[in-house]
Protein backbone atom coordinates (compact mmCIF):
# COMPACT_ATOMS: atom_id res chain seq x y z
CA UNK A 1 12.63 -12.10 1.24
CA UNK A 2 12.70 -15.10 3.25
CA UNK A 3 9.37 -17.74 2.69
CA UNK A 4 7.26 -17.57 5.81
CA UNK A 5 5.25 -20.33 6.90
CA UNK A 6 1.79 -17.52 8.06
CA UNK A 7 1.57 -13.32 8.37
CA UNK A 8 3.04 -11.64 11.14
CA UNK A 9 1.07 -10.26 14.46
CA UNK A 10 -1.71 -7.73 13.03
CA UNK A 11 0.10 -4.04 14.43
CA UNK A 12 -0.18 -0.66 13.04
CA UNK A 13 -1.03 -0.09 9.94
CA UNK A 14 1.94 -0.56 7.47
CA UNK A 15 1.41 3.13 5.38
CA UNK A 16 0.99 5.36 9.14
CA UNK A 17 4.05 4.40 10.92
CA UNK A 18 5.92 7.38 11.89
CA UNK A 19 9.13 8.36 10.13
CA UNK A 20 12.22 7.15 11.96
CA UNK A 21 15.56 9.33 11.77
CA UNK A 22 17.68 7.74 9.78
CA UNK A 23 21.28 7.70 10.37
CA UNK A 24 22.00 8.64 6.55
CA UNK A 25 19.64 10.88 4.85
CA UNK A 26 19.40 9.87 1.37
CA UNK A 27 20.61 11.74 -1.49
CA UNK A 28 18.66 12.38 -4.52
CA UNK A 29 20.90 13.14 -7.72
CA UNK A 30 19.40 15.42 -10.29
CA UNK A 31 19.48 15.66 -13.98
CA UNK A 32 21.98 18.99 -13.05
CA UNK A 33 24.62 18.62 -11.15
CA UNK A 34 22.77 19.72 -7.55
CA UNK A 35 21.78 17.97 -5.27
CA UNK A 36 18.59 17.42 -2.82
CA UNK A 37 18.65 15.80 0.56
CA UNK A 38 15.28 14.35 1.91
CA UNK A 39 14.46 11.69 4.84
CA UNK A 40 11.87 8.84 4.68
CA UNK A 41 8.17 10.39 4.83
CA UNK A 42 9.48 14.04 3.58
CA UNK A 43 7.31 13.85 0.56
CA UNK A 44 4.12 11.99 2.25
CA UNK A 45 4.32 14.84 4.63
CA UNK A 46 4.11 17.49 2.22
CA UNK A 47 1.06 15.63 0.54
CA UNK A 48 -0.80 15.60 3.60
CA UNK A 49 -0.30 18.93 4.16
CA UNK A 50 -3.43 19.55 1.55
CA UNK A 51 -5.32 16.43 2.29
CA UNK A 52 -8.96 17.69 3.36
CA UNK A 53 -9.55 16.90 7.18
CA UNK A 54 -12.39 14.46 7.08
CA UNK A 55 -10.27 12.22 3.82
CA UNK A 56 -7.25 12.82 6.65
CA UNK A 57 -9.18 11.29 9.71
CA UNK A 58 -9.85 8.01 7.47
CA UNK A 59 -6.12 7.73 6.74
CA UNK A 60 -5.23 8.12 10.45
CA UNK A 61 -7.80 5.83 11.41
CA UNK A 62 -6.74 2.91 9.03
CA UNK A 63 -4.17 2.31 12.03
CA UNK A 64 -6.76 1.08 13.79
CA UNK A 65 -8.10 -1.54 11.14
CA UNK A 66 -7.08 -4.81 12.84
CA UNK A 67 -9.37 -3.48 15.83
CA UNK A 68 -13.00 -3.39 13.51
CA UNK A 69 -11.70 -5.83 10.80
CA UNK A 70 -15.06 -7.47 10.60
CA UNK A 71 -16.78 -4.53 9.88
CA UNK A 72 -14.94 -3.75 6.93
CA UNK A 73 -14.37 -7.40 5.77
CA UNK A 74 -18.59 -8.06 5.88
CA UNK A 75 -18.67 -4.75 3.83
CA UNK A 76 -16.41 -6.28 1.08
CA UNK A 77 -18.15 -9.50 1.26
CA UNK A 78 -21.38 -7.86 0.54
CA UNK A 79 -19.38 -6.09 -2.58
CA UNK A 80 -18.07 -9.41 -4.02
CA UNK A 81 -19.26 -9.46 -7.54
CA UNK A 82 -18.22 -13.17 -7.07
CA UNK A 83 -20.01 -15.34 -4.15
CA UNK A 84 -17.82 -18.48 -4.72
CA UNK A 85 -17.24 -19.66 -0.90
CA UNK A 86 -13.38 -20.09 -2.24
CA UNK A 87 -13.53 -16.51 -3.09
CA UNK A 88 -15.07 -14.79 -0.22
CA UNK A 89 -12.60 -17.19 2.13
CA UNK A 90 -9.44 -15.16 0.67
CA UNK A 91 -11.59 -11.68 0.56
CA UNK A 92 -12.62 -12.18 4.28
CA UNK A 93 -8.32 -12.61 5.05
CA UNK A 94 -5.91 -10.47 6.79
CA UNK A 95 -4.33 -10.22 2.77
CA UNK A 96 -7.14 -8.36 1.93
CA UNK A 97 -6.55 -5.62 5.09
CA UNK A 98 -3.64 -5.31 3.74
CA UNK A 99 -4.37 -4.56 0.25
CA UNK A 100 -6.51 -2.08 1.50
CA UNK A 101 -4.57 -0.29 3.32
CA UNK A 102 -2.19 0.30 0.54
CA UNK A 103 -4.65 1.02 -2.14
CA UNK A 104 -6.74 3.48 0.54
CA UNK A 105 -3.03 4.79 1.23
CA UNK A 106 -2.64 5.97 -3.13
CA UNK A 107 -6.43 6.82 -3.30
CA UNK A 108 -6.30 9.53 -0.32
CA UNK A 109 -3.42 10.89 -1.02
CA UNK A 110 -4.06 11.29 -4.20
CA UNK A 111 -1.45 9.61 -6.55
CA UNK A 112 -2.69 9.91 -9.73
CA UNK A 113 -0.09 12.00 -11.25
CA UNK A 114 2.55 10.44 -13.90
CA UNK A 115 5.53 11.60 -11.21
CA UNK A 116 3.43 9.91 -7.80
CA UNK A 117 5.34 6.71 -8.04
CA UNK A 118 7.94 9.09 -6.33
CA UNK A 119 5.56 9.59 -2.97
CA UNK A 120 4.47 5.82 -3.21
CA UNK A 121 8.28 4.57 -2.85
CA UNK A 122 8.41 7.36 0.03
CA UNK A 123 5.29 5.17 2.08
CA UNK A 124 7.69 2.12 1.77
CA UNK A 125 11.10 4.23 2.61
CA UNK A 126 9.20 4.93 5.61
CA UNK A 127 7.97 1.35 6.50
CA UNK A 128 12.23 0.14 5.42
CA UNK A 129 13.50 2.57 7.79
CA UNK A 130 11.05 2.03 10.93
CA UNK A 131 11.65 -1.93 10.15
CA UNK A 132 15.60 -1.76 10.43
CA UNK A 133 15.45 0.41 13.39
CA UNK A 134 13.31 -2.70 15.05
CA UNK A 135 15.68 -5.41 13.84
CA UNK A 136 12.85 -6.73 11.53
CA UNK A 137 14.68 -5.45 8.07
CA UNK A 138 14.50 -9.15 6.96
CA UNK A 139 10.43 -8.93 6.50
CA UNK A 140 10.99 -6.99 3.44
CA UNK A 141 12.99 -7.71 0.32
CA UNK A 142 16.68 -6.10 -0.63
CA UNK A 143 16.14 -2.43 -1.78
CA UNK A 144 14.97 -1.94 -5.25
CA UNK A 145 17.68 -2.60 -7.40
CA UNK A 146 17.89 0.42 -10.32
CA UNK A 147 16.13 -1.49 -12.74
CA UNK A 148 13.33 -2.38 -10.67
CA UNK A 149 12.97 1.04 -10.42
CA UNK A 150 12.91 2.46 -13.74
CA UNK A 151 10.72 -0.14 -14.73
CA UNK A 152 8.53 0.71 -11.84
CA UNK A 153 8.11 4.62 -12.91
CA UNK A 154 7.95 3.55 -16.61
CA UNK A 155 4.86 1.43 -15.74
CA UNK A 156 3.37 4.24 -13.07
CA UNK A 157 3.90 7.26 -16.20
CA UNK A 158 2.09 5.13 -18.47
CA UNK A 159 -0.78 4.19 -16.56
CA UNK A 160 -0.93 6.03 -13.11
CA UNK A 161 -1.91 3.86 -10.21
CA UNK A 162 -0.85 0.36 -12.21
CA UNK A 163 1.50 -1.99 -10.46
CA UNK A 164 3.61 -4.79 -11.81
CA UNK A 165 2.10 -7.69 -9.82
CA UNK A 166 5.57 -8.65 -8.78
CA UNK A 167 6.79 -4.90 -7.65
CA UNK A 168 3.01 -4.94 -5.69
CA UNK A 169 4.39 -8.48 -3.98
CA UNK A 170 7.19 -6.31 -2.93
CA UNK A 171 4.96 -3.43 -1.44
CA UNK A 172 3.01 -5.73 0.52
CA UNK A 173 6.27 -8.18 1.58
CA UNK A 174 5.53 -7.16 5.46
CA UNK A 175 2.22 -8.66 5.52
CA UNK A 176 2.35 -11.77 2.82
CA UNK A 177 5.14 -13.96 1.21
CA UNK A 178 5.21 -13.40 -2.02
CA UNK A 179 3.82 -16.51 -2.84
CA UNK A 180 0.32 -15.50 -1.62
CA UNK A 181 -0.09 -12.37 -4.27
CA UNK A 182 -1.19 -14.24 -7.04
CA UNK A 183 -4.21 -16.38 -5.29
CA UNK A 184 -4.73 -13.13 -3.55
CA UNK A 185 -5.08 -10.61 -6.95
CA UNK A 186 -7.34 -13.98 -8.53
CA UNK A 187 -9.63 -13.73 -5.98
CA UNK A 188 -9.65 -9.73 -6.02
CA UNK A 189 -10.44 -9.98 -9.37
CA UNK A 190 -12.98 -12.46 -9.76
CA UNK A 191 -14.59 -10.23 -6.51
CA UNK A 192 -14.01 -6.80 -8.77
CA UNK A 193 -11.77 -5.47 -6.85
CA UNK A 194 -8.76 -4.98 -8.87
CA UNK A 195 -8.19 -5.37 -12.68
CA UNK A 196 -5.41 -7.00 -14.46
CA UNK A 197 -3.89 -5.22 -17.71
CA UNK A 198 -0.40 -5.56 -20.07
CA UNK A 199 1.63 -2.64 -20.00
CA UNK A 200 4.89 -2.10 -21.26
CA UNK A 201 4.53 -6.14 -21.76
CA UNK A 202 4.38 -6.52 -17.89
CA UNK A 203 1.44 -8.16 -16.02
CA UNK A 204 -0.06 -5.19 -13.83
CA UNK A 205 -2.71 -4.94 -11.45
CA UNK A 206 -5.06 -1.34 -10.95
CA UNK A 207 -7.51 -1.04 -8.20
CA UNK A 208 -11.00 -0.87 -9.62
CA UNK A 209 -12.21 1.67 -6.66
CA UNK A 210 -14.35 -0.50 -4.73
CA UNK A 211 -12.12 -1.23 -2.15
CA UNK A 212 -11.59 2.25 -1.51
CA UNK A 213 -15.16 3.09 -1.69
CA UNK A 214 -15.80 0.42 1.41
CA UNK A 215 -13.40 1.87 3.36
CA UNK A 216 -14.59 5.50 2.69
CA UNK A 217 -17.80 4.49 4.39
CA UNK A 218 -16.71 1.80 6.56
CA UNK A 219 -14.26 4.46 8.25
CA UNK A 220 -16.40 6.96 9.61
CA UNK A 221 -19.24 4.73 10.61
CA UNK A 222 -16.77 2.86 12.87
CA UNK A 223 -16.37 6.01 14.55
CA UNK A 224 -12.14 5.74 14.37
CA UNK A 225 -10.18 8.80 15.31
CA UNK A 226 -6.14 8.74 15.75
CA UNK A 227 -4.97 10.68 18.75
CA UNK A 228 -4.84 14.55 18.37
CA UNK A 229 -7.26 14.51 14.80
């Protein structure tokens, strides 16, 4: 991923963009020797499918965000366990929306499960495919490599929900250089946002819940409701 000099234009949100058709639907090789085809968003679908309506509303509405972001950013100012002016600068940022989105993205969908790293690498299929179709495939990095990825699930099986702070720089390429993760995940610490743990000697990062608690209120009260929901 190229270094940027500031974040892009504030669009939709990065976890509700619609699946694109993709000209190649990928193939999934398992341990026998079929074989199951699925396209970007196939297994996000299926999750939503048993999402309860009022937890679905919030999701839809996230993609209007940018819209009320000072509503929700004075709400996690007010939840800062840290009032450092340094701090609250990065909490009331646009890197903060975005972390947001993607930790209200695992909390409503529910990805707590020791296979959910599956649906979470679905989200960001999704995001890949609708980038290349716009010419914009350079915001994110080159796919995983197979490593990455086994490392990725090994982390996610062990502690559900955990990130490698570098693999979450990845998630969130579309909205920060990579650069910006680690003031950002300082600052969302020191505010009690996230936590920071070892595992499988690997520096991760676990929302704490508070984040997703703001938005859980913030959402409704703003009165946010996506097209046909």
């Amino acid at each position: 991923m190229s270094d940027r000099q500031s974040a892009p234009k504030q669009s939709a949100s990065f976890w509700l963009e619609a699946p694109v058709q993709p000209k190649r639907t990928a193939e999934i090789a398992s341990t026998e020797t079929a074989r199951a085809l699925i396209r970007p968003g196939f297994l996000v679908h299926a999750r939503m499918l048993t999402m309860r309506e009022d937890s679905k509303r919030n999701f839809f509405a996230l993609d209007q965000i940018g819209r009320k972001r000072s509503v929700i950013l004075d709400r996690l100012v007010q939840e800062s366990a840290c009032k450092d002016e340094a701090i609250l600068r990065i909490v009331r940022s646009d890197a903060v929306l975005a972390l947001a989105e993607f930790t209200y993205a695992i909390h409503v969908l529910g990805l707590t499960g020791p296979d959910d790293s599956l649906v979470l690498l679905d989200l960001h299929n999704v995001r890949a495919a609708a980038l290349a179709k716009r010419g914009d495939a350079h915001a994110l990095d080159a796919p995983f490599t197979d490593f990455e990825l086994l490392h990725f699930e090994e982390i996610w099986r062990a502690s559900p929900g955990s990130l490698e702070q570098a693999m979450l720089a990845r998630f969130l390429g579309h909205a920060m250089p990579k650069e910006s993760v680690e003031p950002l995940m300082t600052a969302c610490e020191a505010a009690g946002f996230v936590s920071r743990k070892a595992v499988h000697h690997a520096r991760t990062v676990f929302s704490t819940g508070v984040i997703e608690s703001v938005l859980a209120e913030c959402l409704p009260e703003i009165g946010l409701r996506a097209e046909g929901h």
